[in-house]
N, C-alpha and C. Protein backbone atom coordinates (compact mmCIF):
# COMPACT_ATOMS: atom_id res chain seq x y z
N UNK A 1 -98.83 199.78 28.85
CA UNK A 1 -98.19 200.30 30.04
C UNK A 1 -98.21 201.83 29.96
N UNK A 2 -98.58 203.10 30.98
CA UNK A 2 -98.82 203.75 31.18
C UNK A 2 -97.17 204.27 31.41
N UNK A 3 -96.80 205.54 30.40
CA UNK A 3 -95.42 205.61 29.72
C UNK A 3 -95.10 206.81 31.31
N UNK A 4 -96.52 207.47 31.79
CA UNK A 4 -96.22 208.26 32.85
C UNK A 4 -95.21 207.19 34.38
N UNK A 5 -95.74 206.14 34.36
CA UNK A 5 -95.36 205.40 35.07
C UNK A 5 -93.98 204.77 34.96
N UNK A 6 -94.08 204.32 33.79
CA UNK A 6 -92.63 203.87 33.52
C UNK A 6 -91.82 205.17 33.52
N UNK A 7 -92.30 206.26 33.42
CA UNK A 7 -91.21 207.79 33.54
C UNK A 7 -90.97 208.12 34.67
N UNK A 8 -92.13 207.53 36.13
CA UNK A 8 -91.57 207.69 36.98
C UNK A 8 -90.41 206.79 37.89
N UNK A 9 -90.80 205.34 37.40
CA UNK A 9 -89.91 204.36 37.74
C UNK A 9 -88.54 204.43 37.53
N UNK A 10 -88.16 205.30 36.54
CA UNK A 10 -87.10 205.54 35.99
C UNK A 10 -85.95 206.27 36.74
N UNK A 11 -86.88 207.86 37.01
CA UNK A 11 -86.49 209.24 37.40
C UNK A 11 -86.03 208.18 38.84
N UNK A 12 -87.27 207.53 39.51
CA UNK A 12 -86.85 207.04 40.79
C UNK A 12 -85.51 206.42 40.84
N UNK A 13 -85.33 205.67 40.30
CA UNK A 13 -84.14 204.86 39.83
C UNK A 13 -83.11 205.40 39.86
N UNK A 14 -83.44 206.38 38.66
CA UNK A 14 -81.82 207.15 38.76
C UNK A 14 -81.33 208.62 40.27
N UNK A 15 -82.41 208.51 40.68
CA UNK A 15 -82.62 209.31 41.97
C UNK A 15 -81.82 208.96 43.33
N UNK A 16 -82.17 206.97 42.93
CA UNK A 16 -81.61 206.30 44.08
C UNK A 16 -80.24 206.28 44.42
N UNK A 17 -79.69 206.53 43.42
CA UNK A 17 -78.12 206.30 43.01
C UNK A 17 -77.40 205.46 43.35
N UNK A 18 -78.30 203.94 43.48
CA UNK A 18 -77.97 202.64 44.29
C UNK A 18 -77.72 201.93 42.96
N UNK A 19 -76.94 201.26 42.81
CA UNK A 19 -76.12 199.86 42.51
C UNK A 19 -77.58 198.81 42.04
N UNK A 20 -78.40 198.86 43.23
CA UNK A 20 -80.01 197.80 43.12
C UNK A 20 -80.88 198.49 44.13
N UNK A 21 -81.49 198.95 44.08
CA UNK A 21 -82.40 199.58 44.94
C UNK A 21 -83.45 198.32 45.85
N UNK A 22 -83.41 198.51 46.57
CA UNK A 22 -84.23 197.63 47.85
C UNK A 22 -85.41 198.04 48.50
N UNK A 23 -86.21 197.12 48.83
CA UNK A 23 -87.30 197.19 49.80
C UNK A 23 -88.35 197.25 48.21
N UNK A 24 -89.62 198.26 49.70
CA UNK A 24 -91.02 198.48 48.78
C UNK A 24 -90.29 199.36 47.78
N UNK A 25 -89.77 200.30 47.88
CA UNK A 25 -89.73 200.99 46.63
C UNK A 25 -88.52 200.41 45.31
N UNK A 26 -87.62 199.45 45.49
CA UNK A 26 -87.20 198.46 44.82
C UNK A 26 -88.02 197.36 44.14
N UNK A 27 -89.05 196.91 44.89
CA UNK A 27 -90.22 195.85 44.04
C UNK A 27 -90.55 196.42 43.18
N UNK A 28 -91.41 197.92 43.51
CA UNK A 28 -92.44 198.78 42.25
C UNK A 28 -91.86 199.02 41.38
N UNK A 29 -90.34 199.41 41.49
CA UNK A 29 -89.60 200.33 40.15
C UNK A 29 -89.18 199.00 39.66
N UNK A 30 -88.84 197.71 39.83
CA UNK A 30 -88.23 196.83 38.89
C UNK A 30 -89.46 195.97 38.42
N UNK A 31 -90.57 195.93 39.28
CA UNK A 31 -91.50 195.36 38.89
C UNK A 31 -92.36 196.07 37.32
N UNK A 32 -92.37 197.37 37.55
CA UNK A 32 -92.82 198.41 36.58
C UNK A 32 -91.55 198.38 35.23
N UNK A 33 -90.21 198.14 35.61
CA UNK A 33 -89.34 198.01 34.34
C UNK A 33 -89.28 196.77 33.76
N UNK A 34 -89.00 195.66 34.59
CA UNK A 34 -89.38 194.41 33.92
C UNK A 34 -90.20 194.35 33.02
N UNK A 35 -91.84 195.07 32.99
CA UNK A 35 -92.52 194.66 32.39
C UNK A 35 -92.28 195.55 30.55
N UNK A 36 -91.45 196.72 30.75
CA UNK A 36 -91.12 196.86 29.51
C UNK A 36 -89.56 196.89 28.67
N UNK A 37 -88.45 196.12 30.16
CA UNK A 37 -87.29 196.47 29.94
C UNK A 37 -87.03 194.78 30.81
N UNK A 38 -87.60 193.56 30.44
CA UNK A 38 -87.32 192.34 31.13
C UNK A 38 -85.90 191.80 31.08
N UNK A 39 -84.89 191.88 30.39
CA UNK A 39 -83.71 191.26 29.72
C UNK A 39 -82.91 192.48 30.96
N UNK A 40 -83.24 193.30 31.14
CA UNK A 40 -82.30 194.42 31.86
C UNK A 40 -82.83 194.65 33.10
N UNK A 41 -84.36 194.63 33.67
CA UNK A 41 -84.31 194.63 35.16
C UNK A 41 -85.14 193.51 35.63
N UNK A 42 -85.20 192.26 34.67
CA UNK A 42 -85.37 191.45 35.72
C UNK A 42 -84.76 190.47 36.68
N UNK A 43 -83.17 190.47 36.56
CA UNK A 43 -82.72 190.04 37.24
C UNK A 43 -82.63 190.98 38.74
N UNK A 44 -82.54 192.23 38.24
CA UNK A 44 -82.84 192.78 39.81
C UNK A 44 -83.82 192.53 40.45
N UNK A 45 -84.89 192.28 39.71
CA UNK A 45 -86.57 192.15 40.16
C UNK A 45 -86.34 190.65 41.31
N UNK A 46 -85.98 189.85 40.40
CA UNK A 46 -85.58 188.79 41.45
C UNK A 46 -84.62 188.64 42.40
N UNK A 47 -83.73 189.56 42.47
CA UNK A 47 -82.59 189.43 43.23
C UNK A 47 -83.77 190.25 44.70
N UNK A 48 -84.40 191.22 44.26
CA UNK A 48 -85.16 191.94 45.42
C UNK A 48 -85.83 191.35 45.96
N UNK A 49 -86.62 190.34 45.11
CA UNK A 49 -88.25 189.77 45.62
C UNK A 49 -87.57 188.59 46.32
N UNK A 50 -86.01 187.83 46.39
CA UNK A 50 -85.60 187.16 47.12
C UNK A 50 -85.23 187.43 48.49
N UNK A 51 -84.85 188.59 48.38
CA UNK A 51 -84.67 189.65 49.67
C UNK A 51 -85.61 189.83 50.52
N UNK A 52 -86.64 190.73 49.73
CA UNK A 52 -87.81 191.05 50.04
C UNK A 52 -88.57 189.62 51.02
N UNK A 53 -88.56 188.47 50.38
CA UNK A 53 -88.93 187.54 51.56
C UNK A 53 -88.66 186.92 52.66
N UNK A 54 -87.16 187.82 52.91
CA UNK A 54 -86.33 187.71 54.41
C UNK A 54 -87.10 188.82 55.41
N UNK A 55 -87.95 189.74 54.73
CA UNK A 55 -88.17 191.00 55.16
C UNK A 55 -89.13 191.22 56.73
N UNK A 56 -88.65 191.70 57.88
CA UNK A 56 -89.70 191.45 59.21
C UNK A 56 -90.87 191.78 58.81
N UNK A 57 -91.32 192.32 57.69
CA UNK A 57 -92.71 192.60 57.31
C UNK A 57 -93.27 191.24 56.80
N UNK A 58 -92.80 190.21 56.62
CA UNK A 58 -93.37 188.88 56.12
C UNK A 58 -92.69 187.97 56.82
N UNK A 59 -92.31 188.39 58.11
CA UNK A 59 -91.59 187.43 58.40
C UNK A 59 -92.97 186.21 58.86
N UNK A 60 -94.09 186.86 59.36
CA UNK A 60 -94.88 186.01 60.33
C UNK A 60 -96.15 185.35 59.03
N UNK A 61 -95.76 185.47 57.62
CA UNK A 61 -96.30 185.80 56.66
C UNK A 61 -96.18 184.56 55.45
N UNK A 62 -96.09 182.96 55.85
CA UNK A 62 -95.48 182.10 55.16
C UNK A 62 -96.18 182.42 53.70
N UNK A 63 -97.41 182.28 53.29
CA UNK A 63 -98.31 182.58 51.80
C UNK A 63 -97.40 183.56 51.27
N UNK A 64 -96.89 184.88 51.96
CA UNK A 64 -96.64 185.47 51.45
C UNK A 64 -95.10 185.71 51.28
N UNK A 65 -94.34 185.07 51.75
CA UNK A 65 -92.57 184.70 51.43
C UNK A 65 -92.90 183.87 50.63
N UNK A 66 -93.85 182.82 50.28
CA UNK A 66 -93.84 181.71 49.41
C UNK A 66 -94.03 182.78 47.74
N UNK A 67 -94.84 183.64 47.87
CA UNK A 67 -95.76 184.31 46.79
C UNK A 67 -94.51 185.06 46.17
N UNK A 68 -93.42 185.63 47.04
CA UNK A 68 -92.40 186.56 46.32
C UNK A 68 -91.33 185.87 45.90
N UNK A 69 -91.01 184.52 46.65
CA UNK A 69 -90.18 183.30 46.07
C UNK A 69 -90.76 182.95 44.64
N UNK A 70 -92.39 182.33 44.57
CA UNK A 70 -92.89 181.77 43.25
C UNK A 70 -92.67 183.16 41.85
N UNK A 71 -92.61 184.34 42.51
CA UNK A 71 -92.42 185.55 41.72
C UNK A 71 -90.95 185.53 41.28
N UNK A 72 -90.16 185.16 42.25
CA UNK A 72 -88.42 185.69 41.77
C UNK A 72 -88.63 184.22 40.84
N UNK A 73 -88.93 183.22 41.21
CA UNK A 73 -88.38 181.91 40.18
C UNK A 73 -89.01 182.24 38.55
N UNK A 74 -90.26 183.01 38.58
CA UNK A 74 -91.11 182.57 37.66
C UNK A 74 -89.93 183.98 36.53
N UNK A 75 -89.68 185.01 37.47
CA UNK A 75 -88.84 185.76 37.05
C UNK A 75 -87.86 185.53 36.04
N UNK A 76 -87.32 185.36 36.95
CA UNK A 76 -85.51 184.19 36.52
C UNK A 76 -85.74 183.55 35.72
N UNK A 77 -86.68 182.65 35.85
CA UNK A 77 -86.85 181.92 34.73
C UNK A 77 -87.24 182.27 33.23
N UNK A 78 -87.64 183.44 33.12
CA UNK A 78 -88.14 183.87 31.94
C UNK A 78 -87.18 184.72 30.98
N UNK A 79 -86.16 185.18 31.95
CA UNK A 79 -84.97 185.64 31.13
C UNK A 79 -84.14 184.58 30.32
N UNK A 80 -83.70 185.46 29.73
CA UNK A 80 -83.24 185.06 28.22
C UNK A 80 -81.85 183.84 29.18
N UNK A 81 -81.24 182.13 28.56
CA UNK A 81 -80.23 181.96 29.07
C UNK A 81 -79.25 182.63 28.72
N UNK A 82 -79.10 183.87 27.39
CA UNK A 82 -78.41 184.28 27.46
C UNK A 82 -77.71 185.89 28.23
N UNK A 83 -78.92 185.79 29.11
CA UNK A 83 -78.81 187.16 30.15
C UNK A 83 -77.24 186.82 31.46
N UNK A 84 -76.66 187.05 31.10
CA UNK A 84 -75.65 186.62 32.12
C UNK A 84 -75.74 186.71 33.64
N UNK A 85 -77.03 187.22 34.29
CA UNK A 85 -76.99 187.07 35.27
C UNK A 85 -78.31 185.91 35.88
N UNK A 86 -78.97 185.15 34.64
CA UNK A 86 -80.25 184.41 34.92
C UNK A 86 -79.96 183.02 35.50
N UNK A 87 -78.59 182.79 35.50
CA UNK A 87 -78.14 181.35 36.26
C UNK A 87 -78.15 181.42 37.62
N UNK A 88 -77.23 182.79 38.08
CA UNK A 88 -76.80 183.24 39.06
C UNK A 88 -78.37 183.38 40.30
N UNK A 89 -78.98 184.28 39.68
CA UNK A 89 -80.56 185.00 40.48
C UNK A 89 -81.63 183.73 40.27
N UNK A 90 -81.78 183.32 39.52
CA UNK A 90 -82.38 181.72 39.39
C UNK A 90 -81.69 180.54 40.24
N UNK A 91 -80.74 180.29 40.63
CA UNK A 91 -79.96 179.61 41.77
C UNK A 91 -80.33 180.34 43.19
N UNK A 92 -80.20 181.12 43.49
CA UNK A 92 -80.43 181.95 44.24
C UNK A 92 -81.94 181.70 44.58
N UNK A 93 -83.24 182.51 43.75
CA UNK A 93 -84.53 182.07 43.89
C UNK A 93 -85.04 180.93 44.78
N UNK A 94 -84.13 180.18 43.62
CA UNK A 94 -84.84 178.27 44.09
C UNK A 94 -84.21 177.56 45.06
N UNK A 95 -82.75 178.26 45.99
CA UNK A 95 -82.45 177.83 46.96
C UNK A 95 -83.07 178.89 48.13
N UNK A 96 -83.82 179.64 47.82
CA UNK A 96 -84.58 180.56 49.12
C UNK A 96 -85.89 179.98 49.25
N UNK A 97 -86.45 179.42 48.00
CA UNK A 97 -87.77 178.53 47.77
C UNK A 97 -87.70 177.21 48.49
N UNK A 98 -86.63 176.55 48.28
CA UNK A 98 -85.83 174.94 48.88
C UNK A 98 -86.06 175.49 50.48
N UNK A 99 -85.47 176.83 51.28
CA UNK A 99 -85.32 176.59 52.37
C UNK A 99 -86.67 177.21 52.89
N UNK A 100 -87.30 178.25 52.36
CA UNK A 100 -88.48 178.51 52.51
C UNK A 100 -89.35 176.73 53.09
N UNK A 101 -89.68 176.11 51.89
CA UNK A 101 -90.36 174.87 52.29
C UNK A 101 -89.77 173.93 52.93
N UNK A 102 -88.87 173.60 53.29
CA UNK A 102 -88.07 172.84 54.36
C UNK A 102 -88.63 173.21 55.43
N UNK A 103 -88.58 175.23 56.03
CA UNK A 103 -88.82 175.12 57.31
C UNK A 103 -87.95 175.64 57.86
N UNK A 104 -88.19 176.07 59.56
CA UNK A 104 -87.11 176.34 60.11
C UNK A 104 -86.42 175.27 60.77
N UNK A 105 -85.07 175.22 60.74
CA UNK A 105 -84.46 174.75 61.22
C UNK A 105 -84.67 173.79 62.89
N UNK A 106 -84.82 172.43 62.88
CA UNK A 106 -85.57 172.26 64.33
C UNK A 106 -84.53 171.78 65.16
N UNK A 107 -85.14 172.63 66.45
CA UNK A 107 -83.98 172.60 67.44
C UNK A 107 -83.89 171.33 68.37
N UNK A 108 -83.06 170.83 68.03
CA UNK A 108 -82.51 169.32 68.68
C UNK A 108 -82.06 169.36 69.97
């Protein structure tokens, strides 16, 4: 991992002065820390990429709400059970995945 990158993911981060940072620039910076800080931002990673597939940019976009759902589960799932927030964002995931493939709601 390119340490310039992870130095900028960082600076961004602490720039945001958000609680969880959201959207495109929330995917890149947790996506880029996960990969050398997984136990500590990947539960945000998934809490976003669950978000992220409510987003009007994918709304018309099923492959691709499915692709950031299969990302938050595969996420979640890889944290430690003893990460205290991997029950929580893993519940979460797989009930946005559940309603994802269900569908919308049909009007009776």
């Amino acid at each position: 991992m390119d340490q310039d990158i992870v130095m900028r993911a960082r600076v961004m981060l602490l720039s945001a002065n958000r609680r969880v940072v959201r959207g495109v620039e929330g995917l890149w910076i947790y996506r880029i820390l996960t990969r050398v800080e997984p136990e500590a931002y990947g539960s945000k990673l998934a809490y976003v990429l669950v978000e992220a597939s409510t987003s009007p940019l994918v709304r018309d976009l099923p492959e691709r709400r499915m692709a950031l759902l299969d990302e938050a589960v595969a996420v979640a799932t890889a944290l430690s059970p003893a990460n205290p927030f991997r029950d929580k964002v893993l519940a979460r995931a797989l009930a946005a995945k559940r309603r994802e493939l269900e569908g919308p709601p049909s009007a009776s």
